[in-house]
C-alpha atoms as a PDB file:
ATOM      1  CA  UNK A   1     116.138  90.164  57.366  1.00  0.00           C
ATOM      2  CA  UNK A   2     115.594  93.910  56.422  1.00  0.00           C
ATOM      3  CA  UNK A   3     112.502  93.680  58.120  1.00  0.00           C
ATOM      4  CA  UNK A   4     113.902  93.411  61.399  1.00  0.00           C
ATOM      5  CA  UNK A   5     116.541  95.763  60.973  1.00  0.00           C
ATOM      6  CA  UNK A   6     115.244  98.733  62.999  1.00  0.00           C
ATOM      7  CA  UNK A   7     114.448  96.492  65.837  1.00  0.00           C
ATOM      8  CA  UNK A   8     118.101  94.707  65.623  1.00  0.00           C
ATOM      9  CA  UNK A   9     119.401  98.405  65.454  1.00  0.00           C
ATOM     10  CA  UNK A  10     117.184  99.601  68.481  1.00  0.00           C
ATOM     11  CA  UNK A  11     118.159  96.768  70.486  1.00  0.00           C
ATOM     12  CA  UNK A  12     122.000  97.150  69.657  1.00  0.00           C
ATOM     13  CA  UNK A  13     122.018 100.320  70.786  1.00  0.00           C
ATOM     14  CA  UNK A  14     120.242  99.758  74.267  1.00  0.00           C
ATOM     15  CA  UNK A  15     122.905  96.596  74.653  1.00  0.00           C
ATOM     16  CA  UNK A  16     125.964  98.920  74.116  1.00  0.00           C
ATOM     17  CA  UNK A  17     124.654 101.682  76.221  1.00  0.00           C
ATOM     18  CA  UNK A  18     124.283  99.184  79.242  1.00  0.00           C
ATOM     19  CA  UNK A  19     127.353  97.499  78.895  1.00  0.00           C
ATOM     20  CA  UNK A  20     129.611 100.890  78.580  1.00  0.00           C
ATOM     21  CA  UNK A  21     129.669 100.773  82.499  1.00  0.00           C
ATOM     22  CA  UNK A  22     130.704  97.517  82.951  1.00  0.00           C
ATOM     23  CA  UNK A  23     133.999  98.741  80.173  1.00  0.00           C
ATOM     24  CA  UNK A  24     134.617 102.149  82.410  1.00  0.00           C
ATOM     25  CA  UNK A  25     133.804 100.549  85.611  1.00  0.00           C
ATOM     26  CA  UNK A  26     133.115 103.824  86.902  1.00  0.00           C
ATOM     27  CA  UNK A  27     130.100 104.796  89.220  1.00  0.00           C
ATOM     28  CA  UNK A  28     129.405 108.505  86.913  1.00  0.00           C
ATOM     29  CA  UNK A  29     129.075 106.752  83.867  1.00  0.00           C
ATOM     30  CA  UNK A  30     126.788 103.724  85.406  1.00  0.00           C
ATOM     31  CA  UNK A  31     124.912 106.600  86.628  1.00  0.00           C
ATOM     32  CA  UNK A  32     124.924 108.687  83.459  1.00  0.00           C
ATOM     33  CA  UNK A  33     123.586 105.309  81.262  1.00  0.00           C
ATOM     34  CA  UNK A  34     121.130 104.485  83.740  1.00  0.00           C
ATOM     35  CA  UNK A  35     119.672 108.100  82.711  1.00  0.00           C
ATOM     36  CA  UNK A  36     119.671 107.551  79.366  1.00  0.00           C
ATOM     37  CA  UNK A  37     118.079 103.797  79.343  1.00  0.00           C
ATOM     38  CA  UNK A  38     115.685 105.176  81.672  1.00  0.00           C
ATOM     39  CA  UNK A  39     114.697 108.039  78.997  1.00  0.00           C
ATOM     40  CA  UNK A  40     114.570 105.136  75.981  1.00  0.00           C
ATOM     41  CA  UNK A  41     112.335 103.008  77.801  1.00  0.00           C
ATOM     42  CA  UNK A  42     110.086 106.354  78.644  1.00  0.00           C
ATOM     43  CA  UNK A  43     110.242 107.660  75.706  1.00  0.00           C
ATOM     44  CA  UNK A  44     109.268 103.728  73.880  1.00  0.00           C
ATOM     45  CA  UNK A  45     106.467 103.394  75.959  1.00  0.00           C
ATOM     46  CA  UNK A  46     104.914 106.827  75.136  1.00  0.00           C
ATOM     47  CA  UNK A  47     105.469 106.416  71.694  1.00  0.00           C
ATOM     48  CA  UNK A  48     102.727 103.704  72.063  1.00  0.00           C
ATOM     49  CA  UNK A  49     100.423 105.992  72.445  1.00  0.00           C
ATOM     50  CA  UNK A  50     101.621 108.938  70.703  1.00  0.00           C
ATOM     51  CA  UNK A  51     103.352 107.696  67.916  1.00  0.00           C
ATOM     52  CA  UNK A  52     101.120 104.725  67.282  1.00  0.00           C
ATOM     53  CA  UNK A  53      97.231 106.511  67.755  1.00  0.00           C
ATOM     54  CA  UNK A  54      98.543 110.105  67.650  1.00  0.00           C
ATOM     55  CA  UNK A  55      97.041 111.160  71.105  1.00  0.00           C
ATOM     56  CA  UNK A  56      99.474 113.523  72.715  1.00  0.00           C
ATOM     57  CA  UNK A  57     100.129 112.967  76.609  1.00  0.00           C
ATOM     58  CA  UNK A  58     101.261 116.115  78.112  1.00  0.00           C
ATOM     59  CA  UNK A  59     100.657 113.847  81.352  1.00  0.00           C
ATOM     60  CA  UNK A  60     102.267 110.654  80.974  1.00  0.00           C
ATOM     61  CA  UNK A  61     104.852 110.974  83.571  1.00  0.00           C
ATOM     62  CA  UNK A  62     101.590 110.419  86.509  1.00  0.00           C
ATOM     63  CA  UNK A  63     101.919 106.371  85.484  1.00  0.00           C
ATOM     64  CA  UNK A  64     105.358 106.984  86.843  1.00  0.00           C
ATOM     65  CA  UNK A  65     104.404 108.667  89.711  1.00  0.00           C
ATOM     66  CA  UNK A  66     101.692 106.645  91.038  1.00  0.00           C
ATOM     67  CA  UNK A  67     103.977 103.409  89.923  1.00  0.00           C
ATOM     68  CA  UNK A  68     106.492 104.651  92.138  1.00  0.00           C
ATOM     69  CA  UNK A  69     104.450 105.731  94.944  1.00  0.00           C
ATOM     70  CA  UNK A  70     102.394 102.270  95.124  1.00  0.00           C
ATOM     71  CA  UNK A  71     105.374 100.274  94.752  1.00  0.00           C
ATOM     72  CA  UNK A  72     107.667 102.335  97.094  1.00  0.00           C
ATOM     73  CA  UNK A  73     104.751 101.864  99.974  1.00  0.00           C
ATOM     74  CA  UNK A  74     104.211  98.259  99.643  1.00  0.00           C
ATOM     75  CA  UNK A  75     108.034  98.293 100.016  1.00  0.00           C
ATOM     76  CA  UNK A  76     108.829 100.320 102.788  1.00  0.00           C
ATOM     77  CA  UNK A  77     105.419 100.257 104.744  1.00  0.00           C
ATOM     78  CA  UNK A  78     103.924  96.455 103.940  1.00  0.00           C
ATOM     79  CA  UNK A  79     107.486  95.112 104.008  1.00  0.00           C
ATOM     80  CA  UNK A  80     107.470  93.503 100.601  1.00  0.00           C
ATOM     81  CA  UNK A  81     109.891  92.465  98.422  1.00  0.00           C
ATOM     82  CA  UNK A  82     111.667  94.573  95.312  1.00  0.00           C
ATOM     83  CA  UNK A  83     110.325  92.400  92.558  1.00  0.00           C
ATOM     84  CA  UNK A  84     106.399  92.211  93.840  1.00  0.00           C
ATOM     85  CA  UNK A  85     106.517  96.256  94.522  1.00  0.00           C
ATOM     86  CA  UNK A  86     107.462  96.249  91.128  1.00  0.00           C
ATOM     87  CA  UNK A  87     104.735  94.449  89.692  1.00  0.00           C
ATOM     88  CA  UNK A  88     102.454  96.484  92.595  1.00  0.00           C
ATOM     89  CA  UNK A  89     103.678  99.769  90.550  1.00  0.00           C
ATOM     90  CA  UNK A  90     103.025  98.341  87.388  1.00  0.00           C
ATOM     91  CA  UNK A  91     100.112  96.906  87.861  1.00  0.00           C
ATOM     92  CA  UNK A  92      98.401 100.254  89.691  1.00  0.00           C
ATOM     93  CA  UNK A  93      99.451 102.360  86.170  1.00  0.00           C
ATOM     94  CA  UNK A  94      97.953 100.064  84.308  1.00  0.00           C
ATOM     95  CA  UNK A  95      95.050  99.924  86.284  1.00  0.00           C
ATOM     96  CA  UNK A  96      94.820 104.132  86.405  1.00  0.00           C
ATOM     97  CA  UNK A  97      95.033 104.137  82.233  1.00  0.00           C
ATOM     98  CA  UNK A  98      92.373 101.888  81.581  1.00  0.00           C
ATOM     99  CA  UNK A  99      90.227 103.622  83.951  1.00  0.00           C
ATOM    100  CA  UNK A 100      91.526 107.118  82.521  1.00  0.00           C
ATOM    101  CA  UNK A 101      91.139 105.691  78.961  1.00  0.00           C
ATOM    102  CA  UNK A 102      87.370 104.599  79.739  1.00  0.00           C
ATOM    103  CA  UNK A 103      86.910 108.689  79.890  1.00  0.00           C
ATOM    104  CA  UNK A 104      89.119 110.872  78.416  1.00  0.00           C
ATOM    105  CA  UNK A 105      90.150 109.282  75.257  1.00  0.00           C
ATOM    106  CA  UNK A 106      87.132 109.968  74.171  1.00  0.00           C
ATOM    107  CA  UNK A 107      88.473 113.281  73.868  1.00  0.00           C
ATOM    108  CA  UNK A 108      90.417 114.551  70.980  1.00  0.00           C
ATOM    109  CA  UNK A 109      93.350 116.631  69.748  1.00  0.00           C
ATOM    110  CA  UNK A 110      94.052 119.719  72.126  1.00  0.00           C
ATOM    111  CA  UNK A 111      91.266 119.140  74.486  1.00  0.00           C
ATOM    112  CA  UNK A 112      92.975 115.028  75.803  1.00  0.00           C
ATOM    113  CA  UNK A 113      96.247 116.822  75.658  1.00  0.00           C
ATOM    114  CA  UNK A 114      94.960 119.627  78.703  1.00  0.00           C
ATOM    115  CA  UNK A 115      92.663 116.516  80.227  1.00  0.00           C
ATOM    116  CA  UNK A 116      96.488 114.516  80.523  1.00  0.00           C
ATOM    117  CA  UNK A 117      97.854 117.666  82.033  1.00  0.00           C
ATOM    118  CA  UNK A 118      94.722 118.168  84.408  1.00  0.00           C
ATOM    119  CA  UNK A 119      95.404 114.205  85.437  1.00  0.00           C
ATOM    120  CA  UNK A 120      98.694 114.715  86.284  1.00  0.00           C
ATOM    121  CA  UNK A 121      98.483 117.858  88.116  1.00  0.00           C
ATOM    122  CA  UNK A 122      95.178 116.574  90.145  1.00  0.00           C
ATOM    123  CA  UNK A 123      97.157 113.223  91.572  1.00  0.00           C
ATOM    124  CA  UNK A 124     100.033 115.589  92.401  1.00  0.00           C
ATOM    125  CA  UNK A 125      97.561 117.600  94.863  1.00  0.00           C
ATOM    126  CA  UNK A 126      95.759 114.316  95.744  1.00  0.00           C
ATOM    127  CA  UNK A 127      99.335 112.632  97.069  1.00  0.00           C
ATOM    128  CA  UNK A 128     100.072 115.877  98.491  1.00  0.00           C
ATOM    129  CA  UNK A 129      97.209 115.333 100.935  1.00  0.00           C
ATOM    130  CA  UNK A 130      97.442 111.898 101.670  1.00  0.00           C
ATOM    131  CA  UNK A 131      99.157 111.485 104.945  1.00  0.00           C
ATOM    132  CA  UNK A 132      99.645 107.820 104.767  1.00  0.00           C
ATOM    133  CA  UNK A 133     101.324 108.384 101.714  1.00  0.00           C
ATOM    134  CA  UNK A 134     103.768 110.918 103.357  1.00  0.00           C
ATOM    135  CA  UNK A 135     102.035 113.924 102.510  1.00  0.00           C
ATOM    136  CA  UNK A 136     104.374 117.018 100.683  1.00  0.00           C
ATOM    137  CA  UNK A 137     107.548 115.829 102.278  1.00  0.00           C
ATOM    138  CA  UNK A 138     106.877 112.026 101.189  1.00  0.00           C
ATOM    139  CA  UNK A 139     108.612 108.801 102.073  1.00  0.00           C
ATOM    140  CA  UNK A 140     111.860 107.544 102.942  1.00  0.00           C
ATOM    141  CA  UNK A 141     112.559 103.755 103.174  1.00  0.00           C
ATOM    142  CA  UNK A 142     115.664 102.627 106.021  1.00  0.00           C
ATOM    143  CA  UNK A 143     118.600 102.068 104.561  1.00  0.00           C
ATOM    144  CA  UNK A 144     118.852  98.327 105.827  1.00  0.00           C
ATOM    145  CA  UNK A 145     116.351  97.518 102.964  1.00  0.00           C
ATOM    146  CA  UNK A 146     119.039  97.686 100.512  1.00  0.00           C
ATOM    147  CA  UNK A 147     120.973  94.780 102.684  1.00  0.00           C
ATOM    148  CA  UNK A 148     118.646  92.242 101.449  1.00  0.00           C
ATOM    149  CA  UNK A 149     119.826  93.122  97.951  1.00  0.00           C
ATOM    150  CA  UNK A 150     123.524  92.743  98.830  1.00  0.00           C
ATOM    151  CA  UNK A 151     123.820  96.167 100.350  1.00  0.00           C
ATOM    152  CA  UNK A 152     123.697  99.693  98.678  1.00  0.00           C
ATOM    153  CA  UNK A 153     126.472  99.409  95.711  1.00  0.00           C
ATOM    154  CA  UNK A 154     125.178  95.693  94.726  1.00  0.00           C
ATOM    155  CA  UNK A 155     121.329  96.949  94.655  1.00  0.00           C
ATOM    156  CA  UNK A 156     122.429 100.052  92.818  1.00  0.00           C
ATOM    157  CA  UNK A 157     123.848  97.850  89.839  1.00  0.00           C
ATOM    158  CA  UNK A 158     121.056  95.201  90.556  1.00  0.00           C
ATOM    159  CA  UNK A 159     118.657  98.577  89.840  1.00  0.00           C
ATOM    160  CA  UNK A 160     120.711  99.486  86.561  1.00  0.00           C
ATOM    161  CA  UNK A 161     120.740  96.047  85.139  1.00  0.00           C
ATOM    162  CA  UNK A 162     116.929  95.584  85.960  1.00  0.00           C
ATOM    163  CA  UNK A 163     116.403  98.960  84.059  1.00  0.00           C
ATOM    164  CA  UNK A 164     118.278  97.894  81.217  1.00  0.00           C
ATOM    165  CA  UNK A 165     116.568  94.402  80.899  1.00  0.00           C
ATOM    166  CA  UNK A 166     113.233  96.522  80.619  1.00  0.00           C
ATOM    167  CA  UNK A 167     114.386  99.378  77.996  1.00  0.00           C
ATOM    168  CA  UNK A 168     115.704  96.476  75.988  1.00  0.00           C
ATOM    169  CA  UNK A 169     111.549  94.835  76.789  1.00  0.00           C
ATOM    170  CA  UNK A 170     110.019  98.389  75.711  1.00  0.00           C
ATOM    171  CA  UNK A 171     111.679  98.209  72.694  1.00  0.00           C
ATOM    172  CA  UNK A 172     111.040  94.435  71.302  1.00  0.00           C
ATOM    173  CA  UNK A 173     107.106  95.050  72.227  1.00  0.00           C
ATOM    174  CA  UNK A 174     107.129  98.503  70.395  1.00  0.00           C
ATOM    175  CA  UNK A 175     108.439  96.550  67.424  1.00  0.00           C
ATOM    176  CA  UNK A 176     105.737  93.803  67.947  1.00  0.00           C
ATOM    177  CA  UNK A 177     102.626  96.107  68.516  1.00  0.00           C
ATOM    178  CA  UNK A 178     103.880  97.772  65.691  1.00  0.00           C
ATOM    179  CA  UNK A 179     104.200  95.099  63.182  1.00  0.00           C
ATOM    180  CA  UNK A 180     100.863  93.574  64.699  1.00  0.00           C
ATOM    181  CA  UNK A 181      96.906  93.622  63.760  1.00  0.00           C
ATOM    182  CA  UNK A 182      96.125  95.528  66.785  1.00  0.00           C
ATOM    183  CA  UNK A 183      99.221  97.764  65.504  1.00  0.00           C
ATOM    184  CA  UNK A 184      97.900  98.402  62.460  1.00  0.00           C
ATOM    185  CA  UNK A 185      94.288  99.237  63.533  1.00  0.00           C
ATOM    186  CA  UNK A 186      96.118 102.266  66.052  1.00  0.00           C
ATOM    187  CA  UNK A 187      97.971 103.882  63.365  1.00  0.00           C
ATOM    188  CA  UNK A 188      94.749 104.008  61.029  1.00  0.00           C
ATOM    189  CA  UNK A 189      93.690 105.844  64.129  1.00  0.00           C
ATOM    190  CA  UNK A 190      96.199 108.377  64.322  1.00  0.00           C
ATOM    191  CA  UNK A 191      95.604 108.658  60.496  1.00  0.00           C
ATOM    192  CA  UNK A 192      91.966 109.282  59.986  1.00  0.00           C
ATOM    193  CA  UNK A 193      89.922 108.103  63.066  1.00  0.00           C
ATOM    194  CA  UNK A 194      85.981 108.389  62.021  1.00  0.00           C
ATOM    195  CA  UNK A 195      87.621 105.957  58.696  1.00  0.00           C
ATOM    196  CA  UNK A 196      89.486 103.478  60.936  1.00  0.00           C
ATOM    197  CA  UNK A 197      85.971 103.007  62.952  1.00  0.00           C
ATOM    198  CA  UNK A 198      84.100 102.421  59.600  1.00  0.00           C
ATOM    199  CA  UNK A 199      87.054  99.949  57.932  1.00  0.00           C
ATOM    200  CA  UNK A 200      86.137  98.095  61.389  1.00  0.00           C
ATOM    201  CA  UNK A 201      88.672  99.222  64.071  1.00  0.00           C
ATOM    202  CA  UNK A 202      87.319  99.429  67.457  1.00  0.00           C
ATOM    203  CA  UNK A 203      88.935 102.792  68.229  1.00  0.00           C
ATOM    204  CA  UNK A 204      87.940 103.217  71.677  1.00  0.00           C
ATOM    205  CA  UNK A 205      89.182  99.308  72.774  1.00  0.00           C
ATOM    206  CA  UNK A 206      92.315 100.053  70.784  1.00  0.00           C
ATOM    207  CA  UNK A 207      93.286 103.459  72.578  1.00  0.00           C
ATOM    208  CA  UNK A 208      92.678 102.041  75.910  1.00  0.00           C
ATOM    209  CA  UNK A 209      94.435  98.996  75.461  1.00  0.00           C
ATOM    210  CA  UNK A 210      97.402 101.268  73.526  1.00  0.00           C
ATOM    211  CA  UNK A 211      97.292 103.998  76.681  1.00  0.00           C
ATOM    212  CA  UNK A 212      97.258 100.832  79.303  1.00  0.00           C
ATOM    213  CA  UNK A 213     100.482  98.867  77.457  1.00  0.00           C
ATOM    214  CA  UNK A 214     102.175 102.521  77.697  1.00  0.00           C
ATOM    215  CA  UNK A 215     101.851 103.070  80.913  1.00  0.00           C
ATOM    216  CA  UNK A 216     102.744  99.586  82.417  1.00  0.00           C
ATOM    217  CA  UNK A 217     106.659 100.349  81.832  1.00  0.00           C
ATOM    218  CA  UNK A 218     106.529 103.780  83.376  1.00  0.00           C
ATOM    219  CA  UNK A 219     105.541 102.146  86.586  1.00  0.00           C
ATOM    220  CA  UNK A 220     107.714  99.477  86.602  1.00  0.00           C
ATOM    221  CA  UNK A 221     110.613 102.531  86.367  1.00  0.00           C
ATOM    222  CA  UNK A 222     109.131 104.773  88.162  1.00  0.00           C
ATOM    223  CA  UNK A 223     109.308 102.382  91.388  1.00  0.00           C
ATOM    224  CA  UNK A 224     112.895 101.234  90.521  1.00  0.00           C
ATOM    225  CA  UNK A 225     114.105 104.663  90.198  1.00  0.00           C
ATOM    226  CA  UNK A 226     112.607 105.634  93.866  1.00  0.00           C
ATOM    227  CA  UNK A 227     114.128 102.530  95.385  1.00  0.00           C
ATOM    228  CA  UNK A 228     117.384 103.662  94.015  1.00  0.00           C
ATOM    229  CA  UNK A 229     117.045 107.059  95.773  1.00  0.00           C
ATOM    230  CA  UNK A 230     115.960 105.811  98.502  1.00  0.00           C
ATOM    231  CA  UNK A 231     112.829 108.191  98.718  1.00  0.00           C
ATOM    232  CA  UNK A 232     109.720 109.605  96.857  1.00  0.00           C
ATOM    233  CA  UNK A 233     108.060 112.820  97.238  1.00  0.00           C
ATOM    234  CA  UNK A 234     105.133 114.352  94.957  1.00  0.00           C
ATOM    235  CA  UNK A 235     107.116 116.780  93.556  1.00  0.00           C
ATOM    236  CA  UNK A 236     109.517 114.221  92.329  1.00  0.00           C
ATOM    237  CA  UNK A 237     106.877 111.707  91.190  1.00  0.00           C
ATOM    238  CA  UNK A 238     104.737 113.769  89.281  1.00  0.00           C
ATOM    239  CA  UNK A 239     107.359 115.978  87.165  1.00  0.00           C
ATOM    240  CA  UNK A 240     105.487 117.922  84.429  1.00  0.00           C
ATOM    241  CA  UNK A 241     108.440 119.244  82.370  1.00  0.00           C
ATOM    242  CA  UNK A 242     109.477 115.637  82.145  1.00  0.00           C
ATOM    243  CA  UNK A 243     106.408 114.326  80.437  1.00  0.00           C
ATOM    244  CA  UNK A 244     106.954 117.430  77.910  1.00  0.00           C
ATOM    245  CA  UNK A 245     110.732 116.482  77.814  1.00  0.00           C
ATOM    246  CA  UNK A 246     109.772 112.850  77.148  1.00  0.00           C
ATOM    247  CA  UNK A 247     107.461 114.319  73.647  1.00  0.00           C
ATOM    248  CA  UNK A 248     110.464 116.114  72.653  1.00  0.00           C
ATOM    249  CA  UNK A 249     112.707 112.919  72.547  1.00  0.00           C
ATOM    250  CA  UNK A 250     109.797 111.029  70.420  1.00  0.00           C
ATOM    251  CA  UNK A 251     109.285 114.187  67.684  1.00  0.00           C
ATOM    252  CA  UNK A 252     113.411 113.839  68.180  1.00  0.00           C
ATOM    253  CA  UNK A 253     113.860 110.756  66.722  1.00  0.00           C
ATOM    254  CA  UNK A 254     110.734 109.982  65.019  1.00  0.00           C
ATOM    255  CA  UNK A 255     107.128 108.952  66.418  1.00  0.00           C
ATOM    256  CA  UNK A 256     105.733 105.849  65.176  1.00  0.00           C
ATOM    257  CA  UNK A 257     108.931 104.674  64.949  1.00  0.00           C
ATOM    258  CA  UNK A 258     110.758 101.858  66.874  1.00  0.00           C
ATOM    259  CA  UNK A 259     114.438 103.585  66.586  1.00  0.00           C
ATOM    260  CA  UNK A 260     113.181 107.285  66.366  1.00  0.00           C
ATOM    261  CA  UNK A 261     112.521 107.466  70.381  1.00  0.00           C
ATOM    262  CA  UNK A 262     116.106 105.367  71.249  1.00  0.00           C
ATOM    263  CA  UNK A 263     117.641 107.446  68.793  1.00  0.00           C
ATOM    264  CA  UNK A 264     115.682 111.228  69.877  1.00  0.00           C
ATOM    265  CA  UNK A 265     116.065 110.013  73.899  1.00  0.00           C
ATOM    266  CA  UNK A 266     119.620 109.580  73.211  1.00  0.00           C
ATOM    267  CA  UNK A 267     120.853 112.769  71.356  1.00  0.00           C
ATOM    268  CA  UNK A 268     118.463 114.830  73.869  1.00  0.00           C
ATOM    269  CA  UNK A 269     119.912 113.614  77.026  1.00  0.00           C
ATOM    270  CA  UNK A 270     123.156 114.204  75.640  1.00  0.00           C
ATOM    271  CA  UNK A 271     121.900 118.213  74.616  1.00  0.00           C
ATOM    272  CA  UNK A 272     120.717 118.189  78.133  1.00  0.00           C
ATOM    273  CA  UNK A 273     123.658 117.287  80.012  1.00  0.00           C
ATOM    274  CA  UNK A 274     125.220 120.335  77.697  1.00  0.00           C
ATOM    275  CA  UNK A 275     122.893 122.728  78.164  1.00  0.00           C
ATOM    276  CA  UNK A 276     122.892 121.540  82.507  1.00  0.00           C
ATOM    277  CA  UNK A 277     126.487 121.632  82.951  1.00  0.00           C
ATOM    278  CA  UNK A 278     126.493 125.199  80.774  1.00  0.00           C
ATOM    279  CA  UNK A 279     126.574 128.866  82.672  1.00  0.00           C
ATOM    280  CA  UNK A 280     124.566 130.508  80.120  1.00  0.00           C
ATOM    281  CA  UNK A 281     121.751 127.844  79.731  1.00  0.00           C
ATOM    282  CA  UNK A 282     121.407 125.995  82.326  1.00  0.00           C
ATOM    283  CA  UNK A 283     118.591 127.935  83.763  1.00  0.00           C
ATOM    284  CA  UNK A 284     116.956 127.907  80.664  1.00  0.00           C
ATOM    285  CA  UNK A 285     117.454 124.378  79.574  1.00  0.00           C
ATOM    286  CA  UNK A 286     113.116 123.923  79.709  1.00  0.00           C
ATOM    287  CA  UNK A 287     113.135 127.156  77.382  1.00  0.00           C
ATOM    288  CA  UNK A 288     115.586 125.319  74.692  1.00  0.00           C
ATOM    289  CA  UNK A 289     113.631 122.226  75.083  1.00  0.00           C
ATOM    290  CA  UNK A 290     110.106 123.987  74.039  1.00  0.00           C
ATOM    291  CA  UNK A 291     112.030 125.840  70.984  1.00  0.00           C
ATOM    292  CA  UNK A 292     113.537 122.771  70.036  1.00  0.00           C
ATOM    293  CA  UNK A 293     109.766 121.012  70.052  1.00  0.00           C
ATOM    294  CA  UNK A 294     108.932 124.341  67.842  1.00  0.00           C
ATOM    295  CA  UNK A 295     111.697 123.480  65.494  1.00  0.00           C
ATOM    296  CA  UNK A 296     111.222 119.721  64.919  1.00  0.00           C
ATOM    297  CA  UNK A 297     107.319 120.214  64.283  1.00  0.00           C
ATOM    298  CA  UNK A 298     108.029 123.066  62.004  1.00  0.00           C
ATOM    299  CA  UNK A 299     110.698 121.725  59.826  1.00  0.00           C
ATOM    300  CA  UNK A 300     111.045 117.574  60.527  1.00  0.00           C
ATOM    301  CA  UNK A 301     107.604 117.031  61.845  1.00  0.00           C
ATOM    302  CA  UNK A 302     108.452 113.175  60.890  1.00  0.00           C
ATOM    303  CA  UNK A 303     111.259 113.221  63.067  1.00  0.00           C
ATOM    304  CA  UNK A 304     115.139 112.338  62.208  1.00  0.00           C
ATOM    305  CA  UNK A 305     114.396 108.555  61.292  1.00  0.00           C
ATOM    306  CA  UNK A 306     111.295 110.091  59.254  1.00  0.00           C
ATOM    307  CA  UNK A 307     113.457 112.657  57.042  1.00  0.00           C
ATOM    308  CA  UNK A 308     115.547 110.029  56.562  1.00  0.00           C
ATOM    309  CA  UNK A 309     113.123 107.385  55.435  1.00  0.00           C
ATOM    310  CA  UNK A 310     112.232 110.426  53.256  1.00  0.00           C
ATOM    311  CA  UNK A 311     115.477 111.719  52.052  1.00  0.00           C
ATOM    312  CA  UNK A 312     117.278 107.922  51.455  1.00  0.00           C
ATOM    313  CA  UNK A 313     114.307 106.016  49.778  1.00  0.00           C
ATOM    314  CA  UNK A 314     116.277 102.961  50.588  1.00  0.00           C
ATOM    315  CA  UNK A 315     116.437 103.369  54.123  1.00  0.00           C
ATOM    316  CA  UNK A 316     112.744 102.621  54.053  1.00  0.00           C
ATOM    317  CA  UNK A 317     113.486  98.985  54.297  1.00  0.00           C
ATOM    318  CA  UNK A 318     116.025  99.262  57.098  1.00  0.00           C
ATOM    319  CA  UNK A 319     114.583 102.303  59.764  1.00  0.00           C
ATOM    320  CA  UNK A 320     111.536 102.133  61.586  1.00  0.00           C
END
């Protein structure tokens, strides 16, 4: 049973944030919760990659972006339904990472984290100039889509309950690629790469399947958070500080860890809804999140569920 603690822990906690609405019955805190489930499930799916192989994405949030974007235009221009533009967005990131994983995971260290930055930024320019696509001003879908859903207020809690169902998904397969073969094989990648290769692992199959099952969920959100809006523009899709924001809330917690990123997406939204809502720091609430990067890799590189595995030998059993 211990075994399965952290996942029983991580999953307990994504139930009880989703259900808090449904206690307060207010619109605020729906929409405060679906922020936070939103940042779990982000934050789950990078650790894939990150906390699993040890490649940092300074560029994840483009799966997000071009999820959203293909989804939102079979949607609003090809007339389809919620649940196939969903699968269109999901299905295009995944597509984008295993054709981005064919090239620049063969990079390593500093030199994949710029390429994941250079990614990012380059589809941002290339949407910008799409016309079909909107161009820098975007898309907007007619508000009569949302009648097919029951109108506006039942699609927004259709969106939040879809959202939830997901975070909860993110963090069961975390738990399973962790405790898996293929699982195993990724983290002696992030360990000592050139050694995994000679024990066997085929390190350049594994990343690209790791970076393709971490970026399916980001377009699954990515076009369910659009639809909720109501719109998408580039500037929107493609938001850089988020993708640093999301490797913040993985260091947080703990990377290669099921519970660190719930745990480290969780405390940081909360620090930024202080720090937004604050005179003093709400202009420099990026600033605080770059220092607070600085801090956890100087002092708990591992993470809070890390020093805690470290610090409470008998948590070992129970956190991961």
């Amino acid at each position: 049973m211990k075994r399965f603690t952290g996942l029983l822990l991580s999953v307990l906690a994504v139930i009880v944030l989703a259900v808090i609405p449904l206690i307060s019955g207010k619109a605020s805190t729906r929409e405060a919760m679906f922020t936070i489930l939103m940042a779990i499930a982000l934050a789950s799916s990078l650790n894939m990659l990150l906390g699993y192989t040890g490649y940092v994405s300074f560029g994840h949030i483009v799966f997000f972006g071009v999820g959203g974007y293909a989804g939102f235009y079979t949607l609003t221009v090809l007339g389809w339904n919620l649940w196939l533009s969903m699968l269109v967005g999901g299905a295009t990131a995944a597509l984008l990472a295993y054709l981005l994983g064919k090239s620049i995971l063969r990079l390593r260290g500093a030199y994949f984290a710029l390429a994941t930055i250079g990614v990012n930024e380059a589809m941002r320019a290339l949407v910008n100039n799409m016309d079909f696509l909107g161009g820098p001003i975007g898309m907007t879908m007619k508000f009569s889509v949302y009648n097919e859903y029951g109108g506006a207020a039942n699609a927004l809690w259709l969106v939040y309950w879809v959202l939830s169902g997901i975070a909860l998904l993110v963090v069961i397969v975390s738990y399973l690629v962790k405790r898996s073969k293929f699982g195993l094989g990724l983290m002696a990648i992030r360990e000592d790469e050139d050694a995994a290769e000679v024990m066997g692992v085929r390190a350049p199959s594994a990343k690209t399947w790791s970076y393709v099952l971490s970026a399916v969920f980001p377009g699954l959100i990515g076009m369910l958070f659009f639809f909720k809006n109501g719109n998408i523009e580039p500037g929107d899709a493609f938001r850089l500080h988020l993708s640093i924001e999301l490797i913040v809330m993985v260091m947080l917690g703990g990377f290669g860890t099921v519970l660190g990123p719930v745990l480290g997406a969780g405390v940081y939204q909360q620090l930024r809804k202080l720090l937004l809502t604050s005179p003093v720091f709400k202009n420099i609430q990026l600033a605080v999140a770059g220092v607070l990067l600085l801090l956890i890799i100087l002092f708990i590189p591992t993470g809070a569920v890390g020093w805690l595995r470290r610090r409470f030998p008998r948590l070992r059993r129970v956190l991961e």
